[in-house]
PDB file of N, CA and C in Angstrom:
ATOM      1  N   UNK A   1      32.903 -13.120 -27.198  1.00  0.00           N
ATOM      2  CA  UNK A   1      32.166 -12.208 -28.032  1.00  0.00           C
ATOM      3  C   UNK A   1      32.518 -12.489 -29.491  1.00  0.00           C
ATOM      4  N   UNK A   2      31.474 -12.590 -30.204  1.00  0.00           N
ATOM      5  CA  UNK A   2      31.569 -12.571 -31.695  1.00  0.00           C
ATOM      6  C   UNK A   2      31.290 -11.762 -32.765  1.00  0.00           C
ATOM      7  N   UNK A   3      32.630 -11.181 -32.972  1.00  0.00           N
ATOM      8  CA  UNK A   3      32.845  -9.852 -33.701  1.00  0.00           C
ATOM      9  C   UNK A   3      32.545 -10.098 -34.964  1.00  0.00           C
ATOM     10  N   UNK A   4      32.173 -11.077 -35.498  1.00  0.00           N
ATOM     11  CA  UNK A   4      31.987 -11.103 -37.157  1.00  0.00           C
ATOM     12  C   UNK A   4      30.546 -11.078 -37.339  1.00  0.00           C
ATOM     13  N   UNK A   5      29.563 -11.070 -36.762  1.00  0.00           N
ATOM     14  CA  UNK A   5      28.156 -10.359 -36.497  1.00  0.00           C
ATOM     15  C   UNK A   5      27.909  -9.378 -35.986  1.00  0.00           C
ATOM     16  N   UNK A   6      29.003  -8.668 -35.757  1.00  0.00           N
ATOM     17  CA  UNK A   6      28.779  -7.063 -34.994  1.00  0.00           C
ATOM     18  C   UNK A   6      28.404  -5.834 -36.128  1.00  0.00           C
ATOM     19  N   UNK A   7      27.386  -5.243 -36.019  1.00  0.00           N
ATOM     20  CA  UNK A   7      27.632  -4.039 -36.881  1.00  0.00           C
ATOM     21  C   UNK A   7      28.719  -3.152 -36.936  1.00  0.00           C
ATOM     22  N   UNK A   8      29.380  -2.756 -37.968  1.00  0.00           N
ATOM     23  CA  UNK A   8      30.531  -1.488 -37.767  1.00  0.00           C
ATOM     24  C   UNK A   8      30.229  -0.216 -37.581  1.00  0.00           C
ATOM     25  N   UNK A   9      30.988  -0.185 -36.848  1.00  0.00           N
ATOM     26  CA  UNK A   9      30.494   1.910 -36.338  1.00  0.00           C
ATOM     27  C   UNK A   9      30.894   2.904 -37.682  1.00  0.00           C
ATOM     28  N   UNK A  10      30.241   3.484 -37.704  1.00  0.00           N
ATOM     29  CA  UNK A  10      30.972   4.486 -39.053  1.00  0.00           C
ATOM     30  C   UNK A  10      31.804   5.531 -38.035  1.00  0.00           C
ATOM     31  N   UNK A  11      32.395   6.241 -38.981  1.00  0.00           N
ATOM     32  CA  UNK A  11      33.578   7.395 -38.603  1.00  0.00           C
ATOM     33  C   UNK A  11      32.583   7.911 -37.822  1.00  0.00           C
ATOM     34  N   UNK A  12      31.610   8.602 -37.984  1.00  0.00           N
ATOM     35  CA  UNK A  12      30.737   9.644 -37.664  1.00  0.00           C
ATOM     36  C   UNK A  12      30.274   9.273 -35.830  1.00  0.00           C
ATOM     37  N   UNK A  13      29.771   7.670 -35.524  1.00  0.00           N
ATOM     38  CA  UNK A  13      29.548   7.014 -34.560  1.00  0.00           C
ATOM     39  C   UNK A  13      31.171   6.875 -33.694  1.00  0.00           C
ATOM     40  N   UNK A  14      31.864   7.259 -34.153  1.00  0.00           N
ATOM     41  CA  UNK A  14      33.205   6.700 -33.477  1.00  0.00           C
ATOM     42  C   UNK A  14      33.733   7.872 -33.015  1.00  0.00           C
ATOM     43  N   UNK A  15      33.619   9.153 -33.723  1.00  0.00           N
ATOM     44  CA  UNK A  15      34.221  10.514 -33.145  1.00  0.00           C
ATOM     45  C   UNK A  15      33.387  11.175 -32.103  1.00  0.00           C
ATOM     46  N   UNK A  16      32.340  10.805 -31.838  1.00  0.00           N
ATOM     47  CA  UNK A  16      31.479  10.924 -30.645  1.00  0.00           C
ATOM     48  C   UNK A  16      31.992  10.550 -29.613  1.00  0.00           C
ATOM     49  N   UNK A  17      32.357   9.356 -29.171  1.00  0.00           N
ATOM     50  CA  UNK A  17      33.138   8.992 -28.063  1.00  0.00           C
ATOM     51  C   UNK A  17      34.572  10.287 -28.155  1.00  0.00           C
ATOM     52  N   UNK A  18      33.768  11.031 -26.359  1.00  0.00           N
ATOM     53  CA  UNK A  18      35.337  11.906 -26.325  1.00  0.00           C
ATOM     54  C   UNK A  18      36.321  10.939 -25.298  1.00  0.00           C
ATOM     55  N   UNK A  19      37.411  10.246 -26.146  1.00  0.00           N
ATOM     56  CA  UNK A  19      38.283   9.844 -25.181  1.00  0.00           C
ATOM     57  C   UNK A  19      39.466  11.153 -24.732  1.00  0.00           C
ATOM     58  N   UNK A  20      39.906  10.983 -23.268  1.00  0.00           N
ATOM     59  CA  UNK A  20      40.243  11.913 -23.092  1.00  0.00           C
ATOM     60  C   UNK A  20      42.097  11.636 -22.008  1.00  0.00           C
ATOM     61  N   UNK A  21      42.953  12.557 -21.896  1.00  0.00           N
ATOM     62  CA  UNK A  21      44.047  11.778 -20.876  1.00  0.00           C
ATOM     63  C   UNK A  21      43.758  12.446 -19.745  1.00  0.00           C
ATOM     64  N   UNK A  22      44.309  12.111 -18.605  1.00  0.00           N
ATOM     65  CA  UNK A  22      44.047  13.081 -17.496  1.00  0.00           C
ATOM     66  C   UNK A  22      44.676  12.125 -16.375  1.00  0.00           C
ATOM     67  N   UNK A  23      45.265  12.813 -15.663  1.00  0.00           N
ATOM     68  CA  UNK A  23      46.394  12.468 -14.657  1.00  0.00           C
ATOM     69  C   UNK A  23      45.520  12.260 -13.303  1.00  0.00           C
ATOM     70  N   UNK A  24      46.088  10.781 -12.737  1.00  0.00           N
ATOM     71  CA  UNK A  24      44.890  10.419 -11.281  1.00  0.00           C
ATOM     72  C   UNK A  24      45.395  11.038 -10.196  1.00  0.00           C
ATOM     73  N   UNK A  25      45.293  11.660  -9.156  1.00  0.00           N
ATOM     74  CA  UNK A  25      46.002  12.896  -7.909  1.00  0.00           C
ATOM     75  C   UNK A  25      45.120  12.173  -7.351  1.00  0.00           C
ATOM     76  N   UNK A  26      44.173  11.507  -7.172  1.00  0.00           N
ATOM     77  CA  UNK A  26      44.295  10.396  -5.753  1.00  0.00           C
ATOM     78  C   UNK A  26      43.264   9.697  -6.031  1.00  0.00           C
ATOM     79  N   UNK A  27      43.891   8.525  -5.123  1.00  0.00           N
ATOM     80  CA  UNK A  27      42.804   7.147  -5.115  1.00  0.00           C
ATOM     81  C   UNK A  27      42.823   6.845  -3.780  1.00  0.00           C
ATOM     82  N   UNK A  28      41.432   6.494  -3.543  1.00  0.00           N
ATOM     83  CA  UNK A  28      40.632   6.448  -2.442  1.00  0.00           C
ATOM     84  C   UNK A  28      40.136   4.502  -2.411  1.00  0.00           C
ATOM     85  N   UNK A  29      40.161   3.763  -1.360  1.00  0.00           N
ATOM     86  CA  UNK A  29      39.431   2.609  -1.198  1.00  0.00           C
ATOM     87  C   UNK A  29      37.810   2.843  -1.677  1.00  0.00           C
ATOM     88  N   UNK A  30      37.220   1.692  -2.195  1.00  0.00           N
ATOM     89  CA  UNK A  30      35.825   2.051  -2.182  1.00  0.00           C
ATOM     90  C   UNK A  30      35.131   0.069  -1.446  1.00  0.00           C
ATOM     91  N   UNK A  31      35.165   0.794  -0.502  1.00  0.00           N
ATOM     92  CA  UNK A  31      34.874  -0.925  -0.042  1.00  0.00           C
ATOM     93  C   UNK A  31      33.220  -0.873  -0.217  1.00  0.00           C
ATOM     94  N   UNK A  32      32.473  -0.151  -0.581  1.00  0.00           N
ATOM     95  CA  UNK A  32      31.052  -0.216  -0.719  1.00  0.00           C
ATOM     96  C   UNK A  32      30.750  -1.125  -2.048  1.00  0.00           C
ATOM     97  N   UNK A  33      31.824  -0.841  -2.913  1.00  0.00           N
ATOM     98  CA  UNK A  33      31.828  -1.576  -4.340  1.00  0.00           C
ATOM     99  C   UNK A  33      31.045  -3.239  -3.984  1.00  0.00           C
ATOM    100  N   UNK A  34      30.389  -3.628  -5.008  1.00  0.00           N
ATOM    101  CA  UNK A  34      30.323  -4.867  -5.358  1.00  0.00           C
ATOM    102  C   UNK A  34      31.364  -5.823  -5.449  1.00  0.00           C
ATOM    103  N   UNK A  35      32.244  -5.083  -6.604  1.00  0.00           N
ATOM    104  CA  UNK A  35      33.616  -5.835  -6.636  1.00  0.00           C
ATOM    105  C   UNK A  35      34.625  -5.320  -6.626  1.00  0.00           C
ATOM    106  N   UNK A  36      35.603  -5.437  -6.363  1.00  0.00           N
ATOM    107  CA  UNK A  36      36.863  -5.015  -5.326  1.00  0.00           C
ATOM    108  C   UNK A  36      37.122  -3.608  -6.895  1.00  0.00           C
ATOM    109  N   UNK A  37      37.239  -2.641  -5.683  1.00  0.00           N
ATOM    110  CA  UNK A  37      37.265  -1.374  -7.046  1.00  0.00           C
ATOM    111  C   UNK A  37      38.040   0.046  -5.807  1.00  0.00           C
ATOM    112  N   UNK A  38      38.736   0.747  -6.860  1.00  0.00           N
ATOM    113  CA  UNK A  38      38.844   2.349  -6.024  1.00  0.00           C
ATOM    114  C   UNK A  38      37.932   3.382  -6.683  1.00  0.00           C
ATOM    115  N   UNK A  39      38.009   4.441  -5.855  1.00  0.00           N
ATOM    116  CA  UNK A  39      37.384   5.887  -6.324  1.00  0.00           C
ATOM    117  C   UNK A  39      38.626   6.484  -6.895  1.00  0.00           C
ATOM    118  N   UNK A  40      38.510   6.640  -8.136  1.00  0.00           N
ATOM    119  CA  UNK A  40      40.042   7.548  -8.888  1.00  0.00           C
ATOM    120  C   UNK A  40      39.626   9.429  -8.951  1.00  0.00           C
ATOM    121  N   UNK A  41      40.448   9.781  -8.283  1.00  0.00           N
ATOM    122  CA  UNK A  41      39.533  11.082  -8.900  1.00  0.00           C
ATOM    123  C   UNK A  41      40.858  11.797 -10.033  1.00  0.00           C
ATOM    124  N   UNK A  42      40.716  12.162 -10.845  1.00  0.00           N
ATOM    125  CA  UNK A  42      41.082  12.282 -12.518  1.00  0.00           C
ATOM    126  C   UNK A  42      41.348  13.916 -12.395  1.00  0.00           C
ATOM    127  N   UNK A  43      42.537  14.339 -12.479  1.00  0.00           N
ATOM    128  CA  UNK A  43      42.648  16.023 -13.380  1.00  0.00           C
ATOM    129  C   UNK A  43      42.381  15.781 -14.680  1.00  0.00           C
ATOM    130  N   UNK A  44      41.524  16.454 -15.597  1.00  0.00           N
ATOM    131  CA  UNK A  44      41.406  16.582 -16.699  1.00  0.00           C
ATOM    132  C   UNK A  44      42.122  17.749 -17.663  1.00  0.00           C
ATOM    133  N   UNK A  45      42.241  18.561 -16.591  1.00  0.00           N
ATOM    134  CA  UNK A  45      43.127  19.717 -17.360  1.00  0.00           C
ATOM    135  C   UNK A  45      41.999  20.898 -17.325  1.00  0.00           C
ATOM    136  N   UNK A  46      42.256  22.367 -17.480  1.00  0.00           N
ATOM    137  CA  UNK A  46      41.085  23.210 -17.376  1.00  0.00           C
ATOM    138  C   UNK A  46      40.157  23.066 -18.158  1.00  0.00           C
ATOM    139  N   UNK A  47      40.175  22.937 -19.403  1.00  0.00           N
ATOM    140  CA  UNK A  47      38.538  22.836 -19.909  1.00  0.00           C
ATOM    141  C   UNK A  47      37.502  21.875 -19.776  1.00  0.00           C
ATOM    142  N   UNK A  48      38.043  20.371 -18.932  1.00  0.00           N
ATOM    143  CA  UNK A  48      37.030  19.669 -18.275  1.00  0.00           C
ATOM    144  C   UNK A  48      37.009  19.114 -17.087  1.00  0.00           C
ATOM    145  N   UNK A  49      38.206  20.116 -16.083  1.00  0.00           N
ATOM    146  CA  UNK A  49      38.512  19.635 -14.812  1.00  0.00           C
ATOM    147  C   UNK A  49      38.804  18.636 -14.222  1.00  0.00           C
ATOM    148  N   UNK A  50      38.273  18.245 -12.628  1.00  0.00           N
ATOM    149  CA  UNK A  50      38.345  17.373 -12.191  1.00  0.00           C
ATOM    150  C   UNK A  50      37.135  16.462 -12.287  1.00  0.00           C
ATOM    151  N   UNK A  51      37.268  14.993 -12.436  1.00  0.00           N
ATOM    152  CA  UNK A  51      36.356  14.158 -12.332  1.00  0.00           C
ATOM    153  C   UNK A  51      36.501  12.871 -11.689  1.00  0.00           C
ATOM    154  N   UNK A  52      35.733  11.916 -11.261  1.00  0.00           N
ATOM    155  CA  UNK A  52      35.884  11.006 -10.646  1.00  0.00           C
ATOM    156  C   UNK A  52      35.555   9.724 -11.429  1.00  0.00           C
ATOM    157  N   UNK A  53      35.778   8.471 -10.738  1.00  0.00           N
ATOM    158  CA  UNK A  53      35.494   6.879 -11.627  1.00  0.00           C
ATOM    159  C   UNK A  53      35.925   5.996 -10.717  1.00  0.00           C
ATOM    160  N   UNK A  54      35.395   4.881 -10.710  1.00  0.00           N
ATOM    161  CA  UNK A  54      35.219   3.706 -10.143  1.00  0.00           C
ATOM    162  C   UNK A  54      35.929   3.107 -11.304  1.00  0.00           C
ATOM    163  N   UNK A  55      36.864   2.371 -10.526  1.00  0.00           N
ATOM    164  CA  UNK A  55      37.704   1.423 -11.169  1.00  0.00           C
ATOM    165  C   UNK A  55      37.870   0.377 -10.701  1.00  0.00           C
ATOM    166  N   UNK A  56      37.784  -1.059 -11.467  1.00  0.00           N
ATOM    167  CA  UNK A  56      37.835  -2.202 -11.055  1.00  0.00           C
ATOM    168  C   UNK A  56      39.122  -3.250 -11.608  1.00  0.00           C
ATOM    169  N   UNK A  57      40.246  -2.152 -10.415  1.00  0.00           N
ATOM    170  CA  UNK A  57      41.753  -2.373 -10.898  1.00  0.00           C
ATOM    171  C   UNK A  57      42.293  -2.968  -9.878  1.00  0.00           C
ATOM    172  N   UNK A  58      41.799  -3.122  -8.959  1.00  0.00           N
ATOM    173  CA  UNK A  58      42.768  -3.584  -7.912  1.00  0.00           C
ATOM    174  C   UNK A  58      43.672  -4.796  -7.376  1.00  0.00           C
ATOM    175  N   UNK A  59      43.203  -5.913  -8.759  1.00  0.00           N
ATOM    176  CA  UNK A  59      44.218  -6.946  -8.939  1.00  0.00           C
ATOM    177  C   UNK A  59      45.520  -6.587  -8.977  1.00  0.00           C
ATOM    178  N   UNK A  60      45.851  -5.654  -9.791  1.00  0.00           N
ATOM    179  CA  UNK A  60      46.812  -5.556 -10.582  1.00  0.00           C
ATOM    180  C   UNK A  60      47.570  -4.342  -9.735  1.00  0.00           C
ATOM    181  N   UNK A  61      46.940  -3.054  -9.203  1.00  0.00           N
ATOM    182  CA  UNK A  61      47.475  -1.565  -9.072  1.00  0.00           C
ATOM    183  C   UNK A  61      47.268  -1.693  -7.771  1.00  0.00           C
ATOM    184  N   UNK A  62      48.161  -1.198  -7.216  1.00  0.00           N
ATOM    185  CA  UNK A  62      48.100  -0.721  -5.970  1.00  0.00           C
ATOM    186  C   UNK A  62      47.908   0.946  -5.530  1.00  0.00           C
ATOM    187  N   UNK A  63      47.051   1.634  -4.606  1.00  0.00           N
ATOM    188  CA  UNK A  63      46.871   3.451  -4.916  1.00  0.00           C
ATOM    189  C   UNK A  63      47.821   3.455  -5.033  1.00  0.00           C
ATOM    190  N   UNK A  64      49.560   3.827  -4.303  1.00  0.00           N
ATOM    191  CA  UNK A  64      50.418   4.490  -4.334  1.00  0.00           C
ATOM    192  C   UNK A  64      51.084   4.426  -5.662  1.00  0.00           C
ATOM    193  N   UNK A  65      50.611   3.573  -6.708  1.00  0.00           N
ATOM    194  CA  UNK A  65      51.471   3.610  -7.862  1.00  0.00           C
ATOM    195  C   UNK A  65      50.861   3.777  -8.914  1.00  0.00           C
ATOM    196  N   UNK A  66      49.559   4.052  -8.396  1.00  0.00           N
ATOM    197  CA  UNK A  66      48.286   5.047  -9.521  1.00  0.00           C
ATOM    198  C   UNK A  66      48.439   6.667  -9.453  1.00  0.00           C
ATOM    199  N   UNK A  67      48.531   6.941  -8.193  1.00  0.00           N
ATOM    200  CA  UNK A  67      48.906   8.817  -8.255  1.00  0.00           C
ATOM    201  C   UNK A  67      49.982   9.144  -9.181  1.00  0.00           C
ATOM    202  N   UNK A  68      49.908   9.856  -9.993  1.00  0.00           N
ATOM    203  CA  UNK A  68      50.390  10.500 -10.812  1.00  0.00           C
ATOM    204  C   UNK A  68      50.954   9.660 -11.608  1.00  0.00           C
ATOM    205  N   UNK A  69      49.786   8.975 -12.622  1.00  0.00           N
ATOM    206  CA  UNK A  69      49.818   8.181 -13.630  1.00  0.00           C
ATOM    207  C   UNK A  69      48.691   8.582 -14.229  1.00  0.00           C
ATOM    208  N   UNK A  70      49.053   8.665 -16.020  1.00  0.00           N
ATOM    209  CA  UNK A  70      47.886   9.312 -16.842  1.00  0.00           C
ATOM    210  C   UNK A  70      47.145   8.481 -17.496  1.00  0.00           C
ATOM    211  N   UNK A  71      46.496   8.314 -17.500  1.00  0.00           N
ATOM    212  CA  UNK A  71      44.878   7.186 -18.107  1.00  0.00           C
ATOM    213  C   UNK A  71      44.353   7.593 -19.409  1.00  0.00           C
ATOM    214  N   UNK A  72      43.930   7.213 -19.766  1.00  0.00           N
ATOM    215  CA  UNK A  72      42.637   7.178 -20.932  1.00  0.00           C
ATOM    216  C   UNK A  72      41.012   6.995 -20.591  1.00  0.00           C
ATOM    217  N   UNK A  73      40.490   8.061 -20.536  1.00  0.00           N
ATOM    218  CA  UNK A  73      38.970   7.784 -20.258  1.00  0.00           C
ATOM    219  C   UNK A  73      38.289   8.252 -21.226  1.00  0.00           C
ATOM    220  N   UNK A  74      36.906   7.694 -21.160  1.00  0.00           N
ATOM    221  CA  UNK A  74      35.823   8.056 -21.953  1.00  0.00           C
ATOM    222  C   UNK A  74      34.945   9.392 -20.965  1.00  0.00           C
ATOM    223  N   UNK A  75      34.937  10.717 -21.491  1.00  0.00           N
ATOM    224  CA  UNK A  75      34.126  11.290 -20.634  1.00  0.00           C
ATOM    225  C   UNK A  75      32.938  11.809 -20.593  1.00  0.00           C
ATOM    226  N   UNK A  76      32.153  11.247 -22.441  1.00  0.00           N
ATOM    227  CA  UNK A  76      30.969  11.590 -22.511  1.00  0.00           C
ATOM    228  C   UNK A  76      29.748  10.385 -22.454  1.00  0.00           C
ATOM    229  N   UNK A  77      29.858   9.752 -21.870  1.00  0.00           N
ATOM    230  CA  UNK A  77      29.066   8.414 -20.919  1.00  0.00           C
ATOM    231  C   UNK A  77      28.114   9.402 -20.119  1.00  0.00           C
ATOM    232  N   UNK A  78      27.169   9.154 -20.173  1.00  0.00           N
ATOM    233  CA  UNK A  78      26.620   9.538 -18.571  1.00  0.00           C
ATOM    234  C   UNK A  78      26.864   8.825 -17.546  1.00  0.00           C
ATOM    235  N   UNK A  79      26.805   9.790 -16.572  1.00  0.00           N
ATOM    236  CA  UNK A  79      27.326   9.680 -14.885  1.00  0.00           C
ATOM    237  C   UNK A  79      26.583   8.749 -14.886  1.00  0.00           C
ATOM    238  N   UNK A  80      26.888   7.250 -13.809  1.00  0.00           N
ATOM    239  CA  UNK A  80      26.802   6.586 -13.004  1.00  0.00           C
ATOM    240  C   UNK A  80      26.402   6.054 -11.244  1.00  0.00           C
ATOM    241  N   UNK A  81      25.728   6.243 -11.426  1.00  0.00           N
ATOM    242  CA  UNK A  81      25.926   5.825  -9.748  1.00  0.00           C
ATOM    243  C   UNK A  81      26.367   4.899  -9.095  1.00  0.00           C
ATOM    244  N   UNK A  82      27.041   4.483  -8.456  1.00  0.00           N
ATOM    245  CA  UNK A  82      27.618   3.547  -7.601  1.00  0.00           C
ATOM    246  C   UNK A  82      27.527   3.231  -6.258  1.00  0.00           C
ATOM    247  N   UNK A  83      26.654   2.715  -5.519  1.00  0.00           N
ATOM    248  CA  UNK A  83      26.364   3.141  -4.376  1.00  0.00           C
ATOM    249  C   UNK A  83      25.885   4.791  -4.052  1.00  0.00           C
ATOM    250  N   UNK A  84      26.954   4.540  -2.949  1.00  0.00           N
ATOM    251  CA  UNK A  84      27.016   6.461  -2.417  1.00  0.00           C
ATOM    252  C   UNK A  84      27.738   7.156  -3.555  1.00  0.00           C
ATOM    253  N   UNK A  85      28.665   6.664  -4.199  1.00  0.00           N
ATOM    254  CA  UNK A  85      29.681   7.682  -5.227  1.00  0.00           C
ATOM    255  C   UNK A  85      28.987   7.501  -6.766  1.00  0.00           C
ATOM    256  N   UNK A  86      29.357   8.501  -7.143  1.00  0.00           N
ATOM    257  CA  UNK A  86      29.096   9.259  -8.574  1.00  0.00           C
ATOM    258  C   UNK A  86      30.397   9.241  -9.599  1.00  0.00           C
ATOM    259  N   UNK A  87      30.226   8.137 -10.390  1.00  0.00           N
ATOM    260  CA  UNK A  87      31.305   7.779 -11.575  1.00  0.00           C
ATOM    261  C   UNK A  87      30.863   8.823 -12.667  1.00  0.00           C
ATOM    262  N   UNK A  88      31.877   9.586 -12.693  1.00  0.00           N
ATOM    263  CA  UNK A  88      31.396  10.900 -13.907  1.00  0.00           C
ATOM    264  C   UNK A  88      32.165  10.292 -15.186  1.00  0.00           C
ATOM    265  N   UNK A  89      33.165   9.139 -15.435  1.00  0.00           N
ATOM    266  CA  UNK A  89      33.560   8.994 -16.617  1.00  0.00           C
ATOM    267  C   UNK A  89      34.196   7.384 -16.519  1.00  0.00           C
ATOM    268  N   UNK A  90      34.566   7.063 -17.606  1.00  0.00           N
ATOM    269  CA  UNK A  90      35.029   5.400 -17.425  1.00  0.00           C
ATOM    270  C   UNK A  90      36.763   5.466 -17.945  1.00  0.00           C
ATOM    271  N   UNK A  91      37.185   4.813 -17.037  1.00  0.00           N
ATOM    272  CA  UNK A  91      38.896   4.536 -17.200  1.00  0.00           C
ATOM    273  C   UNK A  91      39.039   3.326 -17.905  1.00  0.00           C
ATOM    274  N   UNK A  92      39.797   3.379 -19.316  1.00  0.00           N
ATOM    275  CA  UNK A  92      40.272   2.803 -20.173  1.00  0.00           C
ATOM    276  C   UNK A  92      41.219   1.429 -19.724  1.00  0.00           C
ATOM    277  N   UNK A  93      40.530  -0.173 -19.987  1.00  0.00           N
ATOM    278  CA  UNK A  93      41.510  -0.841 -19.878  1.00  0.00           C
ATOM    279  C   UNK A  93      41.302  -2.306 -20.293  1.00  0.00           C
ATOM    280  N   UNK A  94      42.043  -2.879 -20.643  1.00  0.00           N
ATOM    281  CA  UNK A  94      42.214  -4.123 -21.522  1.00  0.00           C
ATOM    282  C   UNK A  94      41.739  -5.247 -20.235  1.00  0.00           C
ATOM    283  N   UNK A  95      40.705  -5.985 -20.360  1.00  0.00           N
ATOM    284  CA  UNK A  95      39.945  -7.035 -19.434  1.00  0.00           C
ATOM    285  C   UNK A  95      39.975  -8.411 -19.627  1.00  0.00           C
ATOM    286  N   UNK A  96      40.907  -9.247 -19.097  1.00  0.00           N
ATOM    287  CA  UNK A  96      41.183 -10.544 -19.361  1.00  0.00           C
ATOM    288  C   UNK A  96      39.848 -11.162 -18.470  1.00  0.00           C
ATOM    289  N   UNK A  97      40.114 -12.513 -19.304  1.00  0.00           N
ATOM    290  CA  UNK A  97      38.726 -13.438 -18.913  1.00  0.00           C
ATOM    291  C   UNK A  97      38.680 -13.668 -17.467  1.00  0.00           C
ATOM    292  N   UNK A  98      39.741 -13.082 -16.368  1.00  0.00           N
ATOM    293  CA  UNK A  98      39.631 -13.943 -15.261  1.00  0.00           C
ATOM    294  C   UNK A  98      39.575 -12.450 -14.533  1.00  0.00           C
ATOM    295  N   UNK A  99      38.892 -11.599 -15.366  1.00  0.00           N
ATOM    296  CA  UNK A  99      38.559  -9.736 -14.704  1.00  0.00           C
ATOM    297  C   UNK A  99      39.404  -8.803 -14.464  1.00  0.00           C
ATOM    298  N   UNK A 100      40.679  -9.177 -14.325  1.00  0.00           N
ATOM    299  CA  UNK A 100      42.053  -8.551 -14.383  1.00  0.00           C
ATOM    300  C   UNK A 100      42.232  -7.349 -15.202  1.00  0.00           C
ATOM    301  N   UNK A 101      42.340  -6.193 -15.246  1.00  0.00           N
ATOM    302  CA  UNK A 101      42.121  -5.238 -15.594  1.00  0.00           C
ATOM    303  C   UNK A 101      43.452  -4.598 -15.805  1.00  0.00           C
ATOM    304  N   UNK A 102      44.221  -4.014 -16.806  1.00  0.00           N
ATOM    305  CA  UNK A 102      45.304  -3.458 -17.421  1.00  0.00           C
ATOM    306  C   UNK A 102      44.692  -2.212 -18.050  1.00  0.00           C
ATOM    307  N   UNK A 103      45.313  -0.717 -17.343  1.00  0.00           N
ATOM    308  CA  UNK A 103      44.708   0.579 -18.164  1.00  0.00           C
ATOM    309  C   UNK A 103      45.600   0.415 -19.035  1.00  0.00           C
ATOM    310  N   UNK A 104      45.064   1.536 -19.742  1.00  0.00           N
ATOM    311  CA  UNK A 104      45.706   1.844 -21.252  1.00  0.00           C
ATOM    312  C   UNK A 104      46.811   2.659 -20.886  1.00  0.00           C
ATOM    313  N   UNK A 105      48.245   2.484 -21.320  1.00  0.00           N
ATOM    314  CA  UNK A 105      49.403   3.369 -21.411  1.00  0.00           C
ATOM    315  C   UNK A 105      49.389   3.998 -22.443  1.00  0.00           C
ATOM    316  N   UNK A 106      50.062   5.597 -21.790  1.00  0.00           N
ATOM    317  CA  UNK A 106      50.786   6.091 -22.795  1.00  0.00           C
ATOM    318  C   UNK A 106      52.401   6.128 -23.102  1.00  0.00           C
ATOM    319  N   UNK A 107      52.905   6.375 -23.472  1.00  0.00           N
ATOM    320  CA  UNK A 107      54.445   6.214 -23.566  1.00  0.00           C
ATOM    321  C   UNK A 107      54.799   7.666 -23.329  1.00  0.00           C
ATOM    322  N   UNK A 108      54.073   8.510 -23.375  1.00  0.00           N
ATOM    323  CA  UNK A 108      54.617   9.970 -23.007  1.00  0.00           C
ATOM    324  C   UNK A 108      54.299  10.571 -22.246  1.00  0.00           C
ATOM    325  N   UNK A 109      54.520  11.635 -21.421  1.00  0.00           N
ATOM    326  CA  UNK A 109      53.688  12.415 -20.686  1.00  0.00           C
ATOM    327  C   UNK A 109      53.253  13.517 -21.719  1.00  0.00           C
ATOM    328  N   UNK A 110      51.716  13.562 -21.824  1.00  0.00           N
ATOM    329  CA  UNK A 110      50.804  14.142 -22.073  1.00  0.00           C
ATOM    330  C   UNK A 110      50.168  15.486 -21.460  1.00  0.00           C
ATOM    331  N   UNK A 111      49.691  16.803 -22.067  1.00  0.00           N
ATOM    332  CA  UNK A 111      48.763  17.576 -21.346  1.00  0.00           C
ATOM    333  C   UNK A 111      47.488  16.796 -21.069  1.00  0.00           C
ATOM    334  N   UNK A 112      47.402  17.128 -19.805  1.00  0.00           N
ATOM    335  CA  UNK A 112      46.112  16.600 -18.952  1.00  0.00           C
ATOM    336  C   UNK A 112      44.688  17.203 -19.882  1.00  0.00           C
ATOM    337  N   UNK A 113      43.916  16.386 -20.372  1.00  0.00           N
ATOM    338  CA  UNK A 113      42.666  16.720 -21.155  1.00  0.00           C
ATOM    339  C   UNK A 113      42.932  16.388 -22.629  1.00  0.00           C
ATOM    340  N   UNK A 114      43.847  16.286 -23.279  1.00  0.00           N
ATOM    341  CA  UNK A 114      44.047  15.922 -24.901  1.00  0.00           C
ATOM    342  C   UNK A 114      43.321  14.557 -25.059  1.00  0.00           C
ATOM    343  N   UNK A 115      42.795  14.640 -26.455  1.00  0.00           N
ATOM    344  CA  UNK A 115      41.868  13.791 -26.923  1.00  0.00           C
ATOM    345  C   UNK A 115      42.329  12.696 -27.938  1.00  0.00           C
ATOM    346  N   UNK A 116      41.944  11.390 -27.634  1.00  0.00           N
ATOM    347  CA  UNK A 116      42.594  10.675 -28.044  1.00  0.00           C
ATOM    348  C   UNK A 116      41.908  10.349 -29.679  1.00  0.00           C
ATOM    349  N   UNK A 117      42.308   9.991 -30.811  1.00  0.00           N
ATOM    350  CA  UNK A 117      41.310   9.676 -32.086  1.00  0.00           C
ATOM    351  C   UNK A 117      42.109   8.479 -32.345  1.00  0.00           C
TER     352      UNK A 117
END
């Protein structure tokens, strides 16, 4: 990708995206996927609950060491469909050329729902 022909987002275009944290309480196989992916389902914290996402992590993560680990998502995307399942938001993560997928850390534990700027 060639970023020196890209338009720049202004402030205004950039605070729109609500990124958000929220702790994963379980991951599910999704073998319906196209490409090797889980169903994450996401606490957001009370003012935007629980939500779900298709993630295409499974190079790297194994479920048992995704539960109760806090993410970075985008949650004002519109929903998705995926097959049978319904991706209500997108999980944050750094994508090497060979699809390998690294979420975004935090270094702290966080309240579930705080917004990232």
């Amino acid at each position: 990708m060639n970023f020196e022909n890209q338009t720049p987002l202004n402030w205004q275009e950039f605070e729109r995206v609500e990124m958000r944290v929220a702790t994963v309480i379980d991951v599910l196989d999704f073998p319906e996927a196209k490409k090797p992916a889980y169903q994450l389902i996401l606490d957001f914290g009370t003012e935007l609950g629980i939500r779900r996402s298709s993630a295409q992590i499974t190079m790297r993560y194994q479920k048992k060491d995704l539960v109760g680990r806090q993410v970075v998502a985008v949650v004002n995307f519109p929903k998705k469909q995926i097959g049978k399942f319904m991706s209500e938001c997108l999980v944050l993560g750094a994508v090497g050329n060979s699809g390998d997928v690294v979420l975004l850390a935090l270094d702290f534990k966080v309240e579930n729902g705080l917004r990232i700027l």
